[in-house]
PDB file of N, CA and C in Angstrom:
ATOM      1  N   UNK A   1      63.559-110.353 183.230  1.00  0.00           N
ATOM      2  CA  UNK A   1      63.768-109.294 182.276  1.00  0.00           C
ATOM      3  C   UNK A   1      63.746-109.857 180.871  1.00  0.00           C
ATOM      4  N   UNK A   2      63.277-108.928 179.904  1.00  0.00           N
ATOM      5  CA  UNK A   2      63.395-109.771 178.495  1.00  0.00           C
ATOM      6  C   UNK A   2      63.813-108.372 177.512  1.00  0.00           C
ATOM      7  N   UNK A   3      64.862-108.693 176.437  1.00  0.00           N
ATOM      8  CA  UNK A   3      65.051-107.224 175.731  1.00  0.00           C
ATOM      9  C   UNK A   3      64.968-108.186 174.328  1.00  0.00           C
ATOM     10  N   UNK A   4      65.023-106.812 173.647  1.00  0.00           N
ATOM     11  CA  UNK A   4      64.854-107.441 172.073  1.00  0.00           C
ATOM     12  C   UNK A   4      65.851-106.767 171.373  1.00  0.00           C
ATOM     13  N   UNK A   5      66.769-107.575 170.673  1.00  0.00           N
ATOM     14  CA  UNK A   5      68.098-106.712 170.330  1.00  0.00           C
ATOM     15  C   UNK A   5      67.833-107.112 169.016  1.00  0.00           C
ATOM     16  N   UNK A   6      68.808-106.374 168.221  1.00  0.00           N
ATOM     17  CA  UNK A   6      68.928-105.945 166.823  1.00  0.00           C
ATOM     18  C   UNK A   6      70.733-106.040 166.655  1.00  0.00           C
ATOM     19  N   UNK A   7      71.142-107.197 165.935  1.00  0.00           N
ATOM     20  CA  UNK A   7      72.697-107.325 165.693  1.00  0.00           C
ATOM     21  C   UNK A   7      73.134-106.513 164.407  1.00  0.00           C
ATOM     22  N   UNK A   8      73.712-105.564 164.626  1.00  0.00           N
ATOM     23  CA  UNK A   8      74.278-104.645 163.120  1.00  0.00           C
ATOM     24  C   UNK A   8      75.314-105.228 162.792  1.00  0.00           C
ATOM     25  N   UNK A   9      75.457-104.974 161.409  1.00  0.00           N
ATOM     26  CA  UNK A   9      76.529-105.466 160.702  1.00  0.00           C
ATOM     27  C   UNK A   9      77.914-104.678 160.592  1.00  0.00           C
ATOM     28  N   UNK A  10      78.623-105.533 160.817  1.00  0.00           N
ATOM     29  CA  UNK A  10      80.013-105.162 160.958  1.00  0.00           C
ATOM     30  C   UNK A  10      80.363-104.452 160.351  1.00  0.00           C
ATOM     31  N   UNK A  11      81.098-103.513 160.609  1.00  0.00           N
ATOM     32  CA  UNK A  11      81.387-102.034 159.622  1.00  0.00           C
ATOM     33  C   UNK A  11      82.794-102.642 158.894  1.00  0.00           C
ATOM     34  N   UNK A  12      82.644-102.954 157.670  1.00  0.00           N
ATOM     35  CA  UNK A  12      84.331-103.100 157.057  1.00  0.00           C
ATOM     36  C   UNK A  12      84.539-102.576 155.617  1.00  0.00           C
ATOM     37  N   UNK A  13      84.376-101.163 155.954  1.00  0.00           N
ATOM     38  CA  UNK A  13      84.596-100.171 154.750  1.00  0.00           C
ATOM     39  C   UNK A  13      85.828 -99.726 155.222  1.00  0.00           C
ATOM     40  N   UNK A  14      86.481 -99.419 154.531  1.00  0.00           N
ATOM     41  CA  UNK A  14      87.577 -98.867 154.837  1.00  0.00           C
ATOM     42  C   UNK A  14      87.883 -97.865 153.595  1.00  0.00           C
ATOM     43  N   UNK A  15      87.745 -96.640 154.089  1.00  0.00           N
ATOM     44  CA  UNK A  15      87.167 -95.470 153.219  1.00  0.00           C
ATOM     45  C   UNK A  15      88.830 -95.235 153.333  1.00  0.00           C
ATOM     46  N   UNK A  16      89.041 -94.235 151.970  1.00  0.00           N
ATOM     47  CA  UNK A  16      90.765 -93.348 152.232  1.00  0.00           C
ATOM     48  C   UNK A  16      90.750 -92.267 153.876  1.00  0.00           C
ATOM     49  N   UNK A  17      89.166 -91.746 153.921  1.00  0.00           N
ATOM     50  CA  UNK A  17      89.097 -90.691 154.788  1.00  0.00           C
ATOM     51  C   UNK A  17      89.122 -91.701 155.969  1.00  0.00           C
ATOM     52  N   UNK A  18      88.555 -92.613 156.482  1.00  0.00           N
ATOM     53  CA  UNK A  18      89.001 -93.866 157.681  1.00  0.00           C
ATOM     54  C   UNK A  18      90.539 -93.651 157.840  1.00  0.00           C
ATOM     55  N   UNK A  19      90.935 -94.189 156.862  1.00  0.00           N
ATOM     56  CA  UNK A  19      92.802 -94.624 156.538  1.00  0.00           C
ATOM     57  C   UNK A  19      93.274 -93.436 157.752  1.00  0.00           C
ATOM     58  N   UNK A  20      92.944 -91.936 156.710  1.00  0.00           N
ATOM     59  CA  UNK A  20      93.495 -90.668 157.314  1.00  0.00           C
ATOM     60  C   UNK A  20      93.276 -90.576 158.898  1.00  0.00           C
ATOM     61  N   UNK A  21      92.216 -90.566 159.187  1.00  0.00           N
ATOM     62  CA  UNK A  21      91.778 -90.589 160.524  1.00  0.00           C
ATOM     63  C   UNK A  21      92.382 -91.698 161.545  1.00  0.00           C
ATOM     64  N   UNK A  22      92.884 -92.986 161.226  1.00  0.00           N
ATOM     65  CA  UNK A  22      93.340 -93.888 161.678  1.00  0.00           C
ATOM     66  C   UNK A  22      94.948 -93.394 162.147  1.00  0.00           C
ATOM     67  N   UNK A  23      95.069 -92.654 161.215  1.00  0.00           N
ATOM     68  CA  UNK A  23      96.534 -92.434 160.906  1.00  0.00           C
ATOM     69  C   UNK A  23      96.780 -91.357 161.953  1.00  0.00           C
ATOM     70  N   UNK A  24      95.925 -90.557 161.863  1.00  0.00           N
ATOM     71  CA  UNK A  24      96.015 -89.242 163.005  1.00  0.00           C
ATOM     72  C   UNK A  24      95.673 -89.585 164.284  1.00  0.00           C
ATOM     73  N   UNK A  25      94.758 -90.036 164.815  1.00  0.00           N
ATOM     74  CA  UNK A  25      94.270 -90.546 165.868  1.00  0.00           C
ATOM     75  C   UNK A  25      95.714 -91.521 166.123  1.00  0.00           C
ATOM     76  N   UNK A  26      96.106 -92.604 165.411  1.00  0.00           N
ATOM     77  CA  UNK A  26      97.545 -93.206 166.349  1.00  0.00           C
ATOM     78  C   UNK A  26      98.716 -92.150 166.315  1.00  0.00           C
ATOM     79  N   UNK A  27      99.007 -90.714 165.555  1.00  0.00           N
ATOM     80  CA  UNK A  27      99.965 -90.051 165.555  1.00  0.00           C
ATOM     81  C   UNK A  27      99.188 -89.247 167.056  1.00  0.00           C
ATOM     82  N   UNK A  28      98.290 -89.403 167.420  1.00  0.00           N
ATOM     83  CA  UNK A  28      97.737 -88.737 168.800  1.00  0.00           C
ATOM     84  C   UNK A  28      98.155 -88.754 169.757  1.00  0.00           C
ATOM     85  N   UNK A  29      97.360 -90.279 169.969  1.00  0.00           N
ATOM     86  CA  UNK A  29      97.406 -91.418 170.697  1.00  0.00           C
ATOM     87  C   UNK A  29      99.346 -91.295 171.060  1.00  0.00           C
ATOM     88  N   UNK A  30     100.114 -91.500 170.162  1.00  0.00           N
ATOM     89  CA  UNK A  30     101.302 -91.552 170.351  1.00  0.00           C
ATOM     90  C   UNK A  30     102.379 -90.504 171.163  1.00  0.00           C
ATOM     91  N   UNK A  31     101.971 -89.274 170.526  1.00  0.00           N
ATOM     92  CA  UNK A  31     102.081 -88.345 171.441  1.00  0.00           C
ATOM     93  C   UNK A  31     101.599 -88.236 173.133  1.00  0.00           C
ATOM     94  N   UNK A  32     100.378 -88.441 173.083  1.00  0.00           N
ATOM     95  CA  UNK A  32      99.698 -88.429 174.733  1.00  0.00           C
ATOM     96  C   UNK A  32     100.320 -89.417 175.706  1.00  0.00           C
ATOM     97  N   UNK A  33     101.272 -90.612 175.123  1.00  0.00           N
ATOM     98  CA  UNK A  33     102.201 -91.922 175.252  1.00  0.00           C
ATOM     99  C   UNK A  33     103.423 -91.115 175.853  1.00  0.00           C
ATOM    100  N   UNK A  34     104.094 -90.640 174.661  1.00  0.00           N
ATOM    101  CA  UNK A  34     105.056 -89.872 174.758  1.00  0.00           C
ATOM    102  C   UNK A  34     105.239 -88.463 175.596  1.00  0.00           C
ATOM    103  N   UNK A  35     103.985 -88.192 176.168  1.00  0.00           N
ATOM    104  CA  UNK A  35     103.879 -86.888 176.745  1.00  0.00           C
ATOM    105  C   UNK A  35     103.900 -87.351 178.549  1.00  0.00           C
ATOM    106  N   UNK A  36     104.276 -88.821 178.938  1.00  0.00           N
ATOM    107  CA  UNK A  36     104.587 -88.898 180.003  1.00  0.00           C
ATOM    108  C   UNK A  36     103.086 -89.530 180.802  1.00  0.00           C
ATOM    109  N   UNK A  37     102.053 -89.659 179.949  1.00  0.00           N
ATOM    110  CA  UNK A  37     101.094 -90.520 180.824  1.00  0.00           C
ATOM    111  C   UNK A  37     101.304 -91.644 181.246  1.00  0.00           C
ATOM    112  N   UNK A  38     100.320 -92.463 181.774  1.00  0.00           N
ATOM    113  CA  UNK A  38     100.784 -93.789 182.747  1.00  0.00           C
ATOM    114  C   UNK A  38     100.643 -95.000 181.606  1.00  0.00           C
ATOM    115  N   UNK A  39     100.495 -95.025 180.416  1.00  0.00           N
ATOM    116  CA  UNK A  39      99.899 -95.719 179.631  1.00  0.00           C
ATOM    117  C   UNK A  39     101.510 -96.465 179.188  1.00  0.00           C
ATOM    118  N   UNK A  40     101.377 -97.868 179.120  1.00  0.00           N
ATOM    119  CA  UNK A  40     102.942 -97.662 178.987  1.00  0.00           C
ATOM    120  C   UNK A  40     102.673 -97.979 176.745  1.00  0.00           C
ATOM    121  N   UNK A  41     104.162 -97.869 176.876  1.00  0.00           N
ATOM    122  CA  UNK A  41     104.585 -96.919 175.259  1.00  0.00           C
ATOM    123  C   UNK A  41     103.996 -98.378 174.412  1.00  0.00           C
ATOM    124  N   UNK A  42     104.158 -99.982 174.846  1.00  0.00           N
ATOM    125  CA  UNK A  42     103.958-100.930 173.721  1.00  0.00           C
ATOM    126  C   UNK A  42     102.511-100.982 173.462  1.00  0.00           C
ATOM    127  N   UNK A  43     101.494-100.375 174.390  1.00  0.00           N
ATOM    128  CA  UNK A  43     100.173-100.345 173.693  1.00  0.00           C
ATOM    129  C   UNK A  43     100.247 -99.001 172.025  1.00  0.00           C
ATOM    130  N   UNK A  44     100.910 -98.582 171.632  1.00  0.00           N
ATOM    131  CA  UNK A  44     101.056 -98.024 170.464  1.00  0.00           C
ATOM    132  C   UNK A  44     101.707 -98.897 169.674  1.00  0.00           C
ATOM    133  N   UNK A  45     102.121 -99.312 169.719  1.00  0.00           N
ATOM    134  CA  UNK A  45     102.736-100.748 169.046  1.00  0.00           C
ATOM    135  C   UNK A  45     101.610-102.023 168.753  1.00  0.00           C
ATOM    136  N   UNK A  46     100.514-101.919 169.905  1.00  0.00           N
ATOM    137  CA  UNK A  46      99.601-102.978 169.597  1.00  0.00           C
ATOM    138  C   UNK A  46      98.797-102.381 169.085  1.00  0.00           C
ATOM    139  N   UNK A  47      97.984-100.873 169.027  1.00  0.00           N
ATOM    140  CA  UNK A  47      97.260-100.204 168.316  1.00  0.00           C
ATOM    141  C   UNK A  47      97.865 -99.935 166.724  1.00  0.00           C
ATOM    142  N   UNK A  48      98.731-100.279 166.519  1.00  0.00           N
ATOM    143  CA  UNK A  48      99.213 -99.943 165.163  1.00  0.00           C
ATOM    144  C   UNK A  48      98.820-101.142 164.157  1.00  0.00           C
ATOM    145  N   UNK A  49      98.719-102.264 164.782  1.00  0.00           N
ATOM    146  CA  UNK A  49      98.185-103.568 164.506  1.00  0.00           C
ATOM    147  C   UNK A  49      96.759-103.743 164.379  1.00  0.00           C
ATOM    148  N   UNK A  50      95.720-102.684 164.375  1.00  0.00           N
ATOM    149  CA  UNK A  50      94.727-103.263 164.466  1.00  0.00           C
ATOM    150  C   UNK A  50      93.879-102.134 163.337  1.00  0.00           C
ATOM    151  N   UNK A  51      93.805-102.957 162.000  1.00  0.00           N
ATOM    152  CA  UNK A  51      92.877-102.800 160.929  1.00  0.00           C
ATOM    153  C   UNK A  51      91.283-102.053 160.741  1.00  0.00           C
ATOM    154  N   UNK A  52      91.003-102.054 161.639  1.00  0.00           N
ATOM    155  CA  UNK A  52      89.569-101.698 161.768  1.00  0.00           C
ATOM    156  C   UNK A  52      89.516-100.161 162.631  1.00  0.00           C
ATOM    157  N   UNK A  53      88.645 -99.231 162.039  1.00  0.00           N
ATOM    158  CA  UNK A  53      88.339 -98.377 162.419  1.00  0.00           C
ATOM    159  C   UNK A  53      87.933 -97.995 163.978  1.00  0.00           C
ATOM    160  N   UNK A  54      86.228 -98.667 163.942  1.00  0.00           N
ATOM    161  CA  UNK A  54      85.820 -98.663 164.939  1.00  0.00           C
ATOM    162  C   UNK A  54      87.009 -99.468 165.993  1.00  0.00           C
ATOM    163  N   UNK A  55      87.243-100.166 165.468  1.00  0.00           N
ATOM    164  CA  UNK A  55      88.372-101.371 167.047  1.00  0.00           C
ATOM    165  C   UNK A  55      89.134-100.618 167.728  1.00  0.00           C
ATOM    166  N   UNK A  56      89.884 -99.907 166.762  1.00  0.00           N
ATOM    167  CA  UNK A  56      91.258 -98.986 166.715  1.00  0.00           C
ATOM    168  C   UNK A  56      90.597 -97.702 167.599  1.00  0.00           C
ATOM    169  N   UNK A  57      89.405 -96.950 167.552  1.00  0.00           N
ATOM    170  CA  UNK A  57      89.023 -95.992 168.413  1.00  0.00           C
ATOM    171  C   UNK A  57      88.481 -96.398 169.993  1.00  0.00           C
ATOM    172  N   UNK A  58      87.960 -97.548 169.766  1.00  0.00           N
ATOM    173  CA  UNK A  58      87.398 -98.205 171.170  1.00  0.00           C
ATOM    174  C   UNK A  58      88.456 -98.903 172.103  1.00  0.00           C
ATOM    175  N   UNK A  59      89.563 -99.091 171.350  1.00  0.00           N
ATOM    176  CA  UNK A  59      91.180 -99.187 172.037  1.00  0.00           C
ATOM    177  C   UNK A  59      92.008 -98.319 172.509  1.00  0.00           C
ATOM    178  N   UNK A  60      91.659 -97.850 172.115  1.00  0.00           N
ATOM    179  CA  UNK A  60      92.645 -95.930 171.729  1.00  0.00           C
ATOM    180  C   UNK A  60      91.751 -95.575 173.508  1.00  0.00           C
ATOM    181  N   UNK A  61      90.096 -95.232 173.623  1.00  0.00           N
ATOM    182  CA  UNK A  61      89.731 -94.510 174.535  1.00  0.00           C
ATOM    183  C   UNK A  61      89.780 -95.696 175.661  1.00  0.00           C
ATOM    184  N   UNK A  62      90.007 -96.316 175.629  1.00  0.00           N
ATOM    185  CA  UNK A  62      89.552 -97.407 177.187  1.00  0.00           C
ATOM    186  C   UNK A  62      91.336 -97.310 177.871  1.00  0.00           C
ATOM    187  N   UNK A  63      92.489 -96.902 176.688  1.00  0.00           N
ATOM    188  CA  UNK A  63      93.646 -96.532 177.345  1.00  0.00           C
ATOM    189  C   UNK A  63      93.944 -94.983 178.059  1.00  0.00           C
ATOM    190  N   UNK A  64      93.072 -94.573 177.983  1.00  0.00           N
ATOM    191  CA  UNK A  64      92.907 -92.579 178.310  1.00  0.00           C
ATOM    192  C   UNK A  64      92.311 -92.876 179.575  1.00  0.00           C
ATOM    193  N   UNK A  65      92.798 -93.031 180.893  1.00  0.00           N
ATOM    194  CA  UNK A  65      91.886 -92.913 182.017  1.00  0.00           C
ATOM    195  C   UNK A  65      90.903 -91.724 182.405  1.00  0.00           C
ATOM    196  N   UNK A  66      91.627 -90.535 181.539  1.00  0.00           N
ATOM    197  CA  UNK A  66      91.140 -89.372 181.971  1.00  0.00           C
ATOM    198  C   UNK A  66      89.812 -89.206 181.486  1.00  0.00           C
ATOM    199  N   UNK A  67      89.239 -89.654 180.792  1.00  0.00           N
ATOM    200  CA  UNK A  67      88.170 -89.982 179.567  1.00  0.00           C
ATOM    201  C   UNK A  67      86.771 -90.740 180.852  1.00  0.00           C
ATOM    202  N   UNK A  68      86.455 -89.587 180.717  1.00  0.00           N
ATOM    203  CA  UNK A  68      85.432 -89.880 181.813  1.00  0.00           C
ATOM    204  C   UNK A  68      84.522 -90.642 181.582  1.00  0.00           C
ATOM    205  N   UNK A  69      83.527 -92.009 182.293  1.00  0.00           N
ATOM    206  CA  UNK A  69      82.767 -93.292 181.681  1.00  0.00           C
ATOM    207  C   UNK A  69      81.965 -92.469 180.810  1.00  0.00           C
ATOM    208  N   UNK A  70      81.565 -92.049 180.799  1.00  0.00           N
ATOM    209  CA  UNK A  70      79.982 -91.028 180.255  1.00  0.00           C
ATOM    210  C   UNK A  70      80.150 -90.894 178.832  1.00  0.00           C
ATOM    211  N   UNK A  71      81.607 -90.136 178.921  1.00  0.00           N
ATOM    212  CA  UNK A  71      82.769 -89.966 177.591  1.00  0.00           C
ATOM    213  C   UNK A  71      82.685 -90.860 176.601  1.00  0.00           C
ATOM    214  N   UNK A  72      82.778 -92.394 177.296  1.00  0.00           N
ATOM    215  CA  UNK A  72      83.181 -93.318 176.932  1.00  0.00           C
ATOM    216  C   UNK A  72      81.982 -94.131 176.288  1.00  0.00           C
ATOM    217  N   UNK A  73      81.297 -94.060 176.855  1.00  0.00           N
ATOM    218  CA  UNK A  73      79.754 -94.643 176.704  1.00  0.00           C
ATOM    219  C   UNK A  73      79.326 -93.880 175.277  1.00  0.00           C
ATOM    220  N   UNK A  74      79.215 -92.558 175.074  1.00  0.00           N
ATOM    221  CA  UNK A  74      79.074 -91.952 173.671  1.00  0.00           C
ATOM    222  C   UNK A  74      79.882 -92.762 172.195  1.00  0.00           C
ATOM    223  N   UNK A  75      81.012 -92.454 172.819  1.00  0.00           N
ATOM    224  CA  UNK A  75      82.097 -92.943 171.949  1.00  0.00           C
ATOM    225  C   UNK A  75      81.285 -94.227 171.586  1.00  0.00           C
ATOM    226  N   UNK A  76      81.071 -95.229 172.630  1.00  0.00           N
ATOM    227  CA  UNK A  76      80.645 -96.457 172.345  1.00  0.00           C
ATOM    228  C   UNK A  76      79.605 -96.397 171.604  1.00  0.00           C
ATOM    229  N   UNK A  77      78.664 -95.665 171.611  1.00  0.00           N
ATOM    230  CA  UNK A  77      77.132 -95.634 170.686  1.00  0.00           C
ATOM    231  C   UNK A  77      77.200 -95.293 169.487  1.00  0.00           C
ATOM    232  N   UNK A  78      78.504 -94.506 169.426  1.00  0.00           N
ATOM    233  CA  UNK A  78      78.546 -93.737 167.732  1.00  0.00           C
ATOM    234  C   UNK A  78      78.896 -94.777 167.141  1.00  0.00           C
ATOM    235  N   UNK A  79      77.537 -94.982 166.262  1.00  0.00           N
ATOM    236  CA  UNK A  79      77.805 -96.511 165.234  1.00  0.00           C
ATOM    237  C   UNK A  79      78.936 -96.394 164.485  1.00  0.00           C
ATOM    238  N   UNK A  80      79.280 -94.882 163.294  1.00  0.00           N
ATOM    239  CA  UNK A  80      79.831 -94.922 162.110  1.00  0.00           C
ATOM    240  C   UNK A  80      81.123 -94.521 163.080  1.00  0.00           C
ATOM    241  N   UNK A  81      82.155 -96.020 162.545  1.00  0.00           N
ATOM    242  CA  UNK A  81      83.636 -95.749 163.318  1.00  0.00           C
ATOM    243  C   UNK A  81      84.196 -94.071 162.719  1.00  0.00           C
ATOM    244  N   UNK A  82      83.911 -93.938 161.531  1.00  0.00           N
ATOM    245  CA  UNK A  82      84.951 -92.453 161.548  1.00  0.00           C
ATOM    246  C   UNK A  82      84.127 -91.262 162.185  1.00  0.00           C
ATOM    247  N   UNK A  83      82.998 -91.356 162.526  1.00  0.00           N
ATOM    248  CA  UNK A  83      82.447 -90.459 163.400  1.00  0.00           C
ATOM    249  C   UNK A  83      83.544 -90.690 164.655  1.00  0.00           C
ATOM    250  N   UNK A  84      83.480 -92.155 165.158  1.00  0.00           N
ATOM    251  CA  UNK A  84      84.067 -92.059 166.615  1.00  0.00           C
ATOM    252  C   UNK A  84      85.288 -91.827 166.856  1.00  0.00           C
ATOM    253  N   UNK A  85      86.203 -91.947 165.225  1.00  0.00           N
ATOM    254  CA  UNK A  85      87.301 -91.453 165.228  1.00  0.00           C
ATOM    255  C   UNK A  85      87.431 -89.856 165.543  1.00  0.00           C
ATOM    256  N   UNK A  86      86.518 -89.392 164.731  1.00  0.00           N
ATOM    257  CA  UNK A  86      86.811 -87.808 165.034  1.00  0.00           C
ATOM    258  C   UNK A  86      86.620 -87.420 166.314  1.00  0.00           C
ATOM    259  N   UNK A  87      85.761 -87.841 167.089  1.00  0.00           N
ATOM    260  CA  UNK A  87      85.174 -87.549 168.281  1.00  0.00           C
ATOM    261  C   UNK A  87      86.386 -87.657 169.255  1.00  0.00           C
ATOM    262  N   UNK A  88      86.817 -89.414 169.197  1.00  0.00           N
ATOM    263  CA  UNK A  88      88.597 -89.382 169.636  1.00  0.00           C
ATOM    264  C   UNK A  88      89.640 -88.348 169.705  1.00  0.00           C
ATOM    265  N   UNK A  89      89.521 -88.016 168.286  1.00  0.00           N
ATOM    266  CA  UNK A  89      90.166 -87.231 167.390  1.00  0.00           C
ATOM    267  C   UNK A  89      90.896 -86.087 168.609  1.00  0.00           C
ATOM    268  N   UNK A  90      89.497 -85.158 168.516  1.00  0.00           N
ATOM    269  CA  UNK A  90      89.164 -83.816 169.638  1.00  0.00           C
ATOM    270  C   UNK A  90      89.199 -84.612 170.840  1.00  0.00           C
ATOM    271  N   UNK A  91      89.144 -85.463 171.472  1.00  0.00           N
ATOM    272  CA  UNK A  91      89.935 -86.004 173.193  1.00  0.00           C
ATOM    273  C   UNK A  91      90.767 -85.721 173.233  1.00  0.00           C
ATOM    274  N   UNK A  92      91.564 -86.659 172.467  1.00  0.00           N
ATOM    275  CA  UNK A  92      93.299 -86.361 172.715  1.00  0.00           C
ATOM    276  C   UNK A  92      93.498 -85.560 172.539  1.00  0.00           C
ATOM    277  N   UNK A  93      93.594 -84.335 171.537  1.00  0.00           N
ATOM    278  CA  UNK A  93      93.891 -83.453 171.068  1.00  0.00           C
ATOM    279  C   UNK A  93      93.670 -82.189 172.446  1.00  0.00           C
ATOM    280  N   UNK A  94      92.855 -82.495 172.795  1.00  0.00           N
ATOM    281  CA  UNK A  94      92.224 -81.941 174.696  1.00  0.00           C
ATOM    282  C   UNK A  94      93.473 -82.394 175.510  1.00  0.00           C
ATOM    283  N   UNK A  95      93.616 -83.805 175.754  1.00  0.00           N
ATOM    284  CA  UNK A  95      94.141 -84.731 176.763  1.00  0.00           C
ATOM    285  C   UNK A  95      95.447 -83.721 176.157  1.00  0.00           C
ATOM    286  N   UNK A  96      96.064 -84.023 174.914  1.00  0.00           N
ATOM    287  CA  UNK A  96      98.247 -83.426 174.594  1.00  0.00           C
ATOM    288  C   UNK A  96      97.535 -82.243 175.078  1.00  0.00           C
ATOM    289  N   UNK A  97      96.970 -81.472 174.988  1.00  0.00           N
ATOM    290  CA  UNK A  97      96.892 -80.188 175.513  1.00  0.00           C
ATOM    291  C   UNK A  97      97.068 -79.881 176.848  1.00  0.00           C
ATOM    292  N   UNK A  98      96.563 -80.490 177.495  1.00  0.00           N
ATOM    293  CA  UNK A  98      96.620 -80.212 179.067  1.00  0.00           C
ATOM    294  C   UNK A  98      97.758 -80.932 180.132  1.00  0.00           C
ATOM    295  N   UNK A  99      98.488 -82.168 179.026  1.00  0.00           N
ATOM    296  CA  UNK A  99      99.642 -82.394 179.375  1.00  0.00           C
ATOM    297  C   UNK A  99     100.649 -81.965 179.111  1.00  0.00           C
ATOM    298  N   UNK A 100     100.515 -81.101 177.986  1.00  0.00           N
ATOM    299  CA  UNK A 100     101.417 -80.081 177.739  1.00  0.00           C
ATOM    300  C   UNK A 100     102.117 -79.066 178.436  1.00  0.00           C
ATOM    301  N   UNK A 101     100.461 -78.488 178.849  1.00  0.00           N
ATOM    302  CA  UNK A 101     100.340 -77.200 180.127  1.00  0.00           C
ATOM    303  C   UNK A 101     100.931 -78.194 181.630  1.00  0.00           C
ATOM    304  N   UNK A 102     100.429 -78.957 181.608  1.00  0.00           N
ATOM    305  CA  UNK A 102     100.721 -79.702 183.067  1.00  0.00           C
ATOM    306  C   UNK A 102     102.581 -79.700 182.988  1.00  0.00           C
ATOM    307  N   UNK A 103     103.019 -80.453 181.843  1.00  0.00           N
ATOM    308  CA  UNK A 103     104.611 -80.846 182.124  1.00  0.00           C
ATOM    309  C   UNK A 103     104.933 -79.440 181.960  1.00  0.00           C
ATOM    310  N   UNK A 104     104.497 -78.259 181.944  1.00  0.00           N
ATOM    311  CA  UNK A 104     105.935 -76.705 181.815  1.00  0.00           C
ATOM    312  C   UNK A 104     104.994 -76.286 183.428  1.00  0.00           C
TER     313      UNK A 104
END
């Protein structure tokens, strides 16, 4: 087999609108923690630690089991991290929803 790859450059903008999105996505993330999934609570503690956009969303979904591969694989292709933040964004925001309905 032979492929021909193309290495992109590391995304390290860190826009105010990133910041925001970072910020919401772990106030998510934290909740869906707190809402009784299997995820235990110190991975929000290690996601709070991690600077980078894209990192911080590709961490965030590989802890969501419910997040079907397919799901996951998108997420992975969307180059611009605050795209993949938003995309996150609307998961969880799905995922607290239905654990919501599930725990009453």
């Amino acid at each position: 087999f032979r492929a021909e790859i193309e290495l992109l450059p590391p995304d390290i903008s860190h826009s105010i609108e990133a910041e925001a999105l970072m910020r919401s996505v772990l106030g998510q993330f934290e909740q869906v923690v707190n809402t009784g999934k299997n995820i235990p609570p110190e991975s929000v503690v290690s996601m709070m630690n991690i600077e980078e956009p894209g990192r911080l969303a590709d961490n965030i979904a590989w802890y969501i089991p419910s997040i079907r591969p397919e799901i996951k694989q998108d997420l992975l292709e969307t180059l611009s991290p605050e795209d993949r933040l938003q995309k996150l964004s609307v998961l969880l925001t799905k995922e607290f929803e239905i654990l919501e309905i599930r725990s009453e």
